[in-house]
N, C-alpha and C. Protein backbone atom coordinates (compact mmCIF):
# COMPACT_ATOMS: atom_id res chain seq x y z
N UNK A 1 173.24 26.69 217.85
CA UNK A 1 174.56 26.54 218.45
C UNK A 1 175.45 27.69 218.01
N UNK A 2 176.69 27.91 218.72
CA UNK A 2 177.26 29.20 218.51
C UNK A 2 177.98 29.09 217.55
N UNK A 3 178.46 30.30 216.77
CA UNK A 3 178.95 29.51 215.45
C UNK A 3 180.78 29.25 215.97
N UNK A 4 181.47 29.86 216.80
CA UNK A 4 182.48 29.46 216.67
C UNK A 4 182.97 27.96 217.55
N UNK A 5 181.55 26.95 217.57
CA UNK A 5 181.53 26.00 217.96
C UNK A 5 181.93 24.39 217.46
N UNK A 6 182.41 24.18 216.95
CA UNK A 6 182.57 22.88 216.11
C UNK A 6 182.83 21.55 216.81
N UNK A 7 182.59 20.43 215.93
CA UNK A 7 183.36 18.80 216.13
C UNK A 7 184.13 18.53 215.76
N UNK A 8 184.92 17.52 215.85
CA UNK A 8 185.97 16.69 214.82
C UNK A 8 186.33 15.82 215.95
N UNK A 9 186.92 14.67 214.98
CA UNK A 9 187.81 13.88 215.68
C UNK A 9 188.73 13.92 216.67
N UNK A 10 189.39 13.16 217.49
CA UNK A 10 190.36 13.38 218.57
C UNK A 10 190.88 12.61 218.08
N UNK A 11 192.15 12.89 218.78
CA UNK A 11 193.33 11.93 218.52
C UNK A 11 194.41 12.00 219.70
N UNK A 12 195.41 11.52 219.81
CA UNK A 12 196.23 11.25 221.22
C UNK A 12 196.93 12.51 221.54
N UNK A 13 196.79 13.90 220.51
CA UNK A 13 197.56 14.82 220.64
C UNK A 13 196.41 15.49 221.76
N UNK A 14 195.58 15.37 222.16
CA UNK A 14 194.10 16.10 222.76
C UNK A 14 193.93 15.52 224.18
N UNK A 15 194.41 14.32 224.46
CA UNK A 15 194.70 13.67 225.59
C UNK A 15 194.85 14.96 226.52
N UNK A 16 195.52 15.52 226.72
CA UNK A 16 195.59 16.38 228.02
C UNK A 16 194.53 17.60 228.31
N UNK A 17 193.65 17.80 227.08
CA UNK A 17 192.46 18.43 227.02
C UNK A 17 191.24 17.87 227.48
N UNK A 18 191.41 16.02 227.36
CA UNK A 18 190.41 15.75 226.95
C UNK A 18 190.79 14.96 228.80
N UNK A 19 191.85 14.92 229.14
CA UNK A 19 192.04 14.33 230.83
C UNK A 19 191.33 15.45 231.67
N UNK A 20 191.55 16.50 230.92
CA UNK A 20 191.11 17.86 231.88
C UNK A 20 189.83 18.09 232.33
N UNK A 21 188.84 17.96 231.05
CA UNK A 21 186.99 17.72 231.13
C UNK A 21 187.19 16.27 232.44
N UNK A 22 187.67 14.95 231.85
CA UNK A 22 187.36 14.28 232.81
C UNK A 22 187.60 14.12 234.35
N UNK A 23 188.76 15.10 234.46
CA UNK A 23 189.11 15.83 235.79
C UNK A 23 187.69 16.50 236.67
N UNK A 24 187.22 17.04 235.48
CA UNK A 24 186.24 18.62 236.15
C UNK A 24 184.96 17.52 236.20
N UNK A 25 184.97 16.16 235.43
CA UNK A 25 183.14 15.73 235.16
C UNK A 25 182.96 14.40 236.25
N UNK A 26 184.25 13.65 236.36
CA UNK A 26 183.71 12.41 237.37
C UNK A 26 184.28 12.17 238.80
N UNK A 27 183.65 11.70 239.21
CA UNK A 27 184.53 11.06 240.35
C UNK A 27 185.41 9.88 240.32
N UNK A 28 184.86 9.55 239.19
CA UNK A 28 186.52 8.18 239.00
C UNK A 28 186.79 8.39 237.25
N UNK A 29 187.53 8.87 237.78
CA UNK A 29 188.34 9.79 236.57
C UNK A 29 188.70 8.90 235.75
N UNK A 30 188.97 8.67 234.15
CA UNK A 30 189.84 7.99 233.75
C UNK A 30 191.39 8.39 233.77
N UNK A 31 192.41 7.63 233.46
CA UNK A 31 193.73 8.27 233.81
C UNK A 31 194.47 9.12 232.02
N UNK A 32 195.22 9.86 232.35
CA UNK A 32 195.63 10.41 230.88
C UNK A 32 196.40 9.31 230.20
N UNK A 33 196.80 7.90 231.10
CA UNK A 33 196.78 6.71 229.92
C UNK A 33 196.18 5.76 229.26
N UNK A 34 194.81 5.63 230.27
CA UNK A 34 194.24 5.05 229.61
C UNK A 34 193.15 5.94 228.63
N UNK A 35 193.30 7.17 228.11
CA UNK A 35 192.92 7.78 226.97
C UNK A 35 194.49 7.70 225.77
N UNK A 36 195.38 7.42 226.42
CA UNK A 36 196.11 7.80 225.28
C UNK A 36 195.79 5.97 224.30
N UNK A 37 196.23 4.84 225.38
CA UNK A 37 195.87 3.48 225.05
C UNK A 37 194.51 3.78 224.36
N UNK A 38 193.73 4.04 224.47
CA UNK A 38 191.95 4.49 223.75
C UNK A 38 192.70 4.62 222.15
N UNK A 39 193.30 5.78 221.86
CA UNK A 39 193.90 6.05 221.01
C UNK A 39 195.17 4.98 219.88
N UNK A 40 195.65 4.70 220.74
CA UNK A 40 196.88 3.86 220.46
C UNK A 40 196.87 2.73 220.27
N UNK A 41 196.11 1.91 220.91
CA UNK A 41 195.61 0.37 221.09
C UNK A 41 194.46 -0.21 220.41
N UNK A 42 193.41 0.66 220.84
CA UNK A 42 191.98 0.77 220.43
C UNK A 42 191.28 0.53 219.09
N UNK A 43 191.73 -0.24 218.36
CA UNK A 43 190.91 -0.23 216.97
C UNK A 43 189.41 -0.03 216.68
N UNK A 44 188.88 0.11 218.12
CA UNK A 44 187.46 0.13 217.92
C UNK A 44 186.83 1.43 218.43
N UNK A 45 187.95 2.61 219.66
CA UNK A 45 187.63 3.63 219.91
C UNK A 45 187.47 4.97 218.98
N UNK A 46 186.50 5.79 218.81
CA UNK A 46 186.29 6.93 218.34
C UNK A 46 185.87 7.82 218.90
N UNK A 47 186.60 9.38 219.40
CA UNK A 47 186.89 10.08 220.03
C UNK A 47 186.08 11.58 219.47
N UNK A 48 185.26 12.22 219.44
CA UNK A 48 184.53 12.73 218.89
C UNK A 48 184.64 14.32 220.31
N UNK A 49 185.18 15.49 219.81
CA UNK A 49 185.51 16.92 220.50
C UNK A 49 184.30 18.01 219.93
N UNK A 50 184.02 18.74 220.72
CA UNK A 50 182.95 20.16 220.63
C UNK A 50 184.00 21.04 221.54
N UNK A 51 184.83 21.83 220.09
CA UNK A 51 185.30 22.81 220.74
C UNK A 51 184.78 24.17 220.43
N UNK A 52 185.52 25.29 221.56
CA UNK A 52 184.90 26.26 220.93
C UNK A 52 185.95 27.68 220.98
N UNK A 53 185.93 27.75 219.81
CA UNK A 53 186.78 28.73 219.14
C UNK A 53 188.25 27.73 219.30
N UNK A 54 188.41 26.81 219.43
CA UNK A 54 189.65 25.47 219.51
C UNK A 54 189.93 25.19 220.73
N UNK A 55 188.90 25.64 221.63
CA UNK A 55 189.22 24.75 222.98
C UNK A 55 188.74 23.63 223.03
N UNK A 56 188.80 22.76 223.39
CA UNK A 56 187.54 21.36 223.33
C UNK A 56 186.88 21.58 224.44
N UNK A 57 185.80 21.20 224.80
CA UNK A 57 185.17 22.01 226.11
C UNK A 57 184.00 20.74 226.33
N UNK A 58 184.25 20.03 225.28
CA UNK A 58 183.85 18.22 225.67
C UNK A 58 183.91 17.57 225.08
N UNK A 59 183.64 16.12 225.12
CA UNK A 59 183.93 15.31 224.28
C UNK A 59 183.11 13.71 224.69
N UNK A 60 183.25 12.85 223.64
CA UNK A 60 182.51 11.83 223.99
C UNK A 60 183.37 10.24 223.31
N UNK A 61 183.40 9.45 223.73
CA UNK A 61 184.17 8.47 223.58
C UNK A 61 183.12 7.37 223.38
N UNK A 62 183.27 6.42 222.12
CA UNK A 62 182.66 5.51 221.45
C UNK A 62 183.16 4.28 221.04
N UNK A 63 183.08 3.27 221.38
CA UNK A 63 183.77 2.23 220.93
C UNK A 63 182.39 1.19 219.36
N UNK A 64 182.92 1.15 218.99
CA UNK A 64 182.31 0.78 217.36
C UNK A 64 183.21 -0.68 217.26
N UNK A 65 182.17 -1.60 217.37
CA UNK A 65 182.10 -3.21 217.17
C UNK A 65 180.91 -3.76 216.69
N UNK A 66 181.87 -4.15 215.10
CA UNK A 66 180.71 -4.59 214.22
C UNK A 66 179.74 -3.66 213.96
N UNK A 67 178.23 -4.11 214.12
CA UNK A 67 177.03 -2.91 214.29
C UNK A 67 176.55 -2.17 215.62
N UNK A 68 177.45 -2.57 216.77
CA UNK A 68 177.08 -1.96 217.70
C UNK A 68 177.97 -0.69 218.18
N UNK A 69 177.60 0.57 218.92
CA UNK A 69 178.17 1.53 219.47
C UNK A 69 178.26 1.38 220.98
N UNK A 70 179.28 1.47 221.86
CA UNK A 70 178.83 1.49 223.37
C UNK A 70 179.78 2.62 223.33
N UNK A 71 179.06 3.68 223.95
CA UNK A 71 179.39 4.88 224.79
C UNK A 71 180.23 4.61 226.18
N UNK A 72 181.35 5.02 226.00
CA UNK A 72 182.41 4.56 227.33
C UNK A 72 182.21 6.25 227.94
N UNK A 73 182.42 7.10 227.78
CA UNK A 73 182.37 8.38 228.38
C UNK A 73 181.90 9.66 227.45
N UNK A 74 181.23 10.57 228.30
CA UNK A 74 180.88 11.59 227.85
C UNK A 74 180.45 13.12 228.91
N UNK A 75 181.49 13.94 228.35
CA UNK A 75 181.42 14.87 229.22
C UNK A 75 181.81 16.33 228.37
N UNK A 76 181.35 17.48 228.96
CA UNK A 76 180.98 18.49 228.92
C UNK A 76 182.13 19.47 230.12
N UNK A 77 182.62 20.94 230.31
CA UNK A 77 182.96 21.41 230.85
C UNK A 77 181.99 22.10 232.00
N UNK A 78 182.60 21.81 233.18
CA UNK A 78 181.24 22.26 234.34
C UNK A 78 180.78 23.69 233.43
N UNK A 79 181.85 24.78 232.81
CA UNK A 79 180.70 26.46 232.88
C UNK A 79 180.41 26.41 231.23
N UNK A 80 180.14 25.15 230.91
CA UNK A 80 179.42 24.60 229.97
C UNK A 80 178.07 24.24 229.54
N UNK A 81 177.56 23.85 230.86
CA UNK A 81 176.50 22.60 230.83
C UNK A 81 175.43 23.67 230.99
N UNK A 82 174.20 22.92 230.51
CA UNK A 82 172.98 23.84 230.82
C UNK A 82 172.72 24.47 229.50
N UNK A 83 173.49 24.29 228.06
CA UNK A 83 173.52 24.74 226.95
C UNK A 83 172.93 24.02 225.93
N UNK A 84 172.36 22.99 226.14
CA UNK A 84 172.01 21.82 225.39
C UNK A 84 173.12 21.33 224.15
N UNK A 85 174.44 21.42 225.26
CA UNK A 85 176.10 21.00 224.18
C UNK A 85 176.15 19.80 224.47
N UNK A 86 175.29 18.93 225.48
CA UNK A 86 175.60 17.57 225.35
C UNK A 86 174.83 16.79 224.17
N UNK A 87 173.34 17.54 224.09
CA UNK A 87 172.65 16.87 223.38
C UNK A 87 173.10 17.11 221.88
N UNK A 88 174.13 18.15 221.66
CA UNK A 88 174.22 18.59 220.18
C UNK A 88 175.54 17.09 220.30
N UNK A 89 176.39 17.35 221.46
CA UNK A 89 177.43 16.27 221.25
C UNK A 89 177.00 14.82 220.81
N UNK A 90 176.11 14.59 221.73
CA UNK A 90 175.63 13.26 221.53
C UNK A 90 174.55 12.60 220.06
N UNK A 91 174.28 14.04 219.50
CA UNK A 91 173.64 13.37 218.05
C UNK A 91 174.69 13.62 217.55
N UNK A 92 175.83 13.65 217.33
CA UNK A 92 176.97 14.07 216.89
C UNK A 92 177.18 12.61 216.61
N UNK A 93 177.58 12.05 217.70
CA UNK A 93 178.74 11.17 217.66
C UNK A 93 177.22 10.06 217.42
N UNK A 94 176.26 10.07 217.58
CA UNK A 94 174.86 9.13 216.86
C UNK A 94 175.24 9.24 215.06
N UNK A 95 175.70 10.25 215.27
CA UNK A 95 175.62 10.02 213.14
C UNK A 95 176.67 9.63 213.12
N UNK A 96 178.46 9.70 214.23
CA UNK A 96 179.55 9.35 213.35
C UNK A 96 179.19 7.68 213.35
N UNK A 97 178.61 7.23 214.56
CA UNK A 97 178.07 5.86 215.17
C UNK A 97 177.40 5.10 214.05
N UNK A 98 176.55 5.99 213.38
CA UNK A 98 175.70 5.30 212.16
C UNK A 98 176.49 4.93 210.57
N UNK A 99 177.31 6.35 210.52
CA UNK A 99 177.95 6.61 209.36
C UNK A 99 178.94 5.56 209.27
N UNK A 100 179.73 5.08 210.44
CA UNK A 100 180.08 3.77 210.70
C UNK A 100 179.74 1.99 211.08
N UNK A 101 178.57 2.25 210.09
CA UNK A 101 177.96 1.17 210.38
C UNK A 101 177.35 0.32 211.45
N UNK A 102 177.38 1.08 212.74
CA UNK A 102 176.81 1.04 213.74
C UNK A 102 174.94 0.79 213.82
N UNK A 103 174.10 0.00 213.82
CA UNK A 103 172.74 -0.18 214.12
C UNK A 103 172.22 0.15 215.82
N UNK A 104 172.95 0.16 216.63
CA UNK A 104 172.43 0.14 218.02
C UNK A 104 173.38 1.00 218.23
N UNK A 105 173.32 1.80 219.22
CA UNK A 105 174.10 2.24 220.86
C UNK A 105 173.32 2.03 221.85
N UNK A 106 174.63 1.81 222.72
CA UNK A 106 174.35 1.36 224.15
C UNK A 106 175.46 2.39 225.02
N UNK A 107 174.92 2.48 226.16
CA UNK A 107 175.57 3.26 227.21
C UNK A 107 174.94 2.84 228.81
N UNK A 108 176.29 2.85 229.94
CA UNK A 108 175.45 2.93 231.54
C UNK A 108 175.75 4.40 231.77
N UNK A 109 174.39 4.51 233.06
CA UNK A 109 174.47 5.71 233.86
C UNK A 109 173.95 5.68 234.82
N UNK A 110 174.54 6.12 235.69
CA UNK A 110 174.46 6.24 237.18
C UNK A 110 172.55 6.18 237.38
N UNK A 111 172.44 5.23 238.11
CA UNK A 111 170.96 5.17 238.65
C UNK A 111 170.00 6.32 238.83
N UNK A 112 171.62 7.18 239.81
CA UNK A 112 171.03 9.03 240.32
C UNK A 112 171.01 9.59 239.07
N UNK A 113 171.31 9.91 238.57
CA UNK A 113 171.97 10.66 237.10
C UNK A 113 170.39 10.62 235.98
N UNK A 114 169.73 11.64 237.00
CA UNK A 114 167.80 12.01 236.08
C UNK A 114 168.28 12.77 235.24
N UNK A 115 169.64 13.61 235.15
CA UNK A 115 170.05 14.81 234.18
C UNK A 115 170.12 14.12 232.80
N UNK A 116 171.34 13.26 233.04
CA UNK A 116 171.82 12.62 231.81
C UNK A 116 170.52 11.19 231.16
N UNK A 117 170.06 10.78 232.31
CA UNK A 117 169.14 9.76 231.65
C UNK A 117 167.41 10.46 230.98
N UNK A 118 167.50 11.98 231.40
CA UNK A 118 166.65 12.42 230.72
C UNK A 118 166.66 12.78 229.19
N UNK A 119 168.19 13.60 229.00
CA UNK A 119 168.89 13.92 227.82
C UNK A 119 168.71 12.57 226.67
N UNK A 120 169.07 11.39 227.65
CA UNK A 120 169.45 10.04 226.60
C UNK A 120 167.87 9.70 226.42
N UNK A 121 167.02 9.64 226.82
CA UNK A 121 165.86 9.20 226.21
C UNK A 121 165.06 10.43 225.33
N UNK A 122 165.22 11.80 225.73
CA UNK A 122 165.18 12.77 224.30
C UNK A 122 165.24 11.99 223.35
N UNK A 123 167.17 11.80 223.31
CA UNK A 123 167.52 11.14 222.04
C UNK A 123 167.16 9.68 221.50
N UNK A 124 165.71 9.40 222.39
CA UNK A 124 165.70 7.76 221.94
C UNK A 124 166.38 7.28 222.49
N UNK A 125 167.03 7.22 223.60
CA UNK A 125 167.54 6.08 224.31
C UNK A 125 166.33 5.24 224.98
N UNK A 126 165.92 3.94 225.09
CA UNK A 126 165.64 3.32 226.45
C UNK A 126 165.82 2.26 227.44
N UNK A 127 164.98 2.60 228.02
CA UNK A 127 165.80 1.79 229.63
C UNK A 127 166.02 0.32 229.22
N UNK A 128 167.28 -0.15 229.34
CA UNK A 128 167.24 -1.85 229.68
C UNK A 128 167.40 -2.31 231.05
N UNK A 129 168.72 -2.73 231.03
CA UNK A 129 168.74 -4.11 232.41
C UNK A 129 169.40 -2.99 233.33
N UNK A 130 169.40 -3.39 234.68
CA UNK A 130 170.56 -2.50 235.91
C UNK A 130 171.09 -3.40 236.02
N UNK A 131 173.04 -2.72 235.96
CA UNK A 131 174.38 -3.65 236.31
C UNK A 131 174.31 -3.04 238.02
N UNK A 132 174.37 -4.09 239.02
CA UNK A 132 174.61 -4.27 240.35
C UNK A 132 175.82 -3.67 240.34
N UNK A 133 175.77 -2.55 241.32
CA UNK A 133 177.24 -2.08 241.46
C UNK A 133 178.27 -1.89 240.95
N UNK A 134 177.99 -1.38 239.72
CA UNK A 134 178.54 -1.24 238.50
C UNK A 134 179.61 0.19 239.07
N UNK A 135 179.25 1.13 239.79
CA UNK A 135 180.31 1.93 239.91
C UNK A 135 181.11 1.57 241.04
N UNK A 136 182.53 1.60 240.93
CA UNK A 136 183.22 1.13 242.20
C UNK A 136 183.13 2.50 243.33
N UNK A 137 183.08 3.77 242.78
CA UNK A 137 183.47 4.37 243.61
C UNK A 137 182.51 4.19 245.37
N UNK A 138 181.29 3.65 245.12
CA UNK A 138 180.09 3.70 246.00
C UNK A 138 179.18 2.82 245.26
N UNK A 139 179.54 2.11 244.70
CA UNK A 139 178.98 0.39 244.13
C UNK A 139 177.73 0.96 243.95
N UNK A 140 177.09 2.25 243.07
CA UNK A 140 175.81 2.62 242.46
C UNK A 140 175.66 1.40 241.41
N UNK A 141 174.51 1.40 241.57
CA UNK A 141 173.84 0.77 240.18
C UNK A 141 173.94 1.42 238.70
N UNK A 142 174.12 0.68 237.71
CA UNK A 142 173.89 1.16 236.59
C UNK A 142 172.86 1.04 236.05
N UNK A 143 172.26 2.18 235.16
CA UNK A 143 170.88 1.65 234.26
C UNK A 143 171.26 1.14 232.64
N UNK A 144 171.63 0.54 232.06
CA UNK A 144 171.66 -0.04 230.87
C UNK A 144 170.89 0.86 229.91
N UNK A 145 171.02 1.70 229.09
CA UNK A 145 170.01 1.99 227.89
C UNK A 145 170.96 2.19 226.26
N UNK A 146 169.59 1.92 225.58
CA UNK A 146 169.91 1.72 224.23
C UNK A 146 168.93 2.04 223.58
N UNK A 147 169.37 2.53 221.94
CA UNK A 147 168.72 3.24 220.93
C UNK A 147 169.33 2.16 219.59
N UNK A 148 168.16 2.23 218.77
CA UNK A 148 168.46 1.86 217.45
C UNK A 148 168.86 3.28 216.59
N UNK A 149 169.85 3.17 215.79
CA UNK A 149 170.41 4.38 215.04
C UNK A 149 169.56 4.67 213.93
């Protein structure tokens, strides 16, 4: 990885960095309040940034209950991808997940989505149950997967 690349924590000051990736990565965007509420409300969210040289250029969002991790979002900058920065992101936020007493993560992904469900079983993810129409935008299916930490 490049060296002027790093992690750290997020926090509500990053919100408009971190609305921006989710601008460029989904089609149903989250809104810049419900990341700031993530922050503000959230006792269980952890916000985990890969910036580079202090841009954040992605990030991944974790909610930590009890021993479990569920992955709410994770994204990368489109002239980003193709760098293997998700997979460095995502063992990233696997150790903050563990280091926090976390035993499992769980995450959905788009049925279509061979990119990201290839990446997640690299990392030991595997397949569980499909949520029926789990995305509103075009009621895709979700695939359910999970890893022991």
């Amino acid at each position: 990885m490049n060296k002027s690349l790093t992690f750290r924590l997020l926090n509500e000051n990053d919100v408009d960095e971190i609305h921006e990736i989710e601008l460029a990565s989904f089609s149903m965007p989250w809104t810049k309040e419900a990341f700031y509420n993530e922050f503000t409300q959230n006792k269980f969210a952890v916000y985990v940034g890969l910036e580079d040289d202090g841009k954040i250029i992605g990030y991944c969002g974790v909610w930590i209950v009890l021993d479990e991790a569920h992955i709410t979002n994770v994204a990368i900058l489109p002239q980003y991808r193709g760098m293997k920065l998700g997979e460095a992101l995502m063992r990233n936020v696997m150790e903050v997940a563990a280091n926090n007493g976390a035993k499992t993560m769980t995450l959905e992904v788009r049925v279509t989505n061979h990119v990201a469900q290839s990446l997640y079983r690299k990392l030991g993810f595997q397949d569980g149950a499909i949520r029926k129409n789990y995305y509103t935008d075009n009621q895709e299916d979700a695939l359910v997967m999970w890893v022991n930490l």
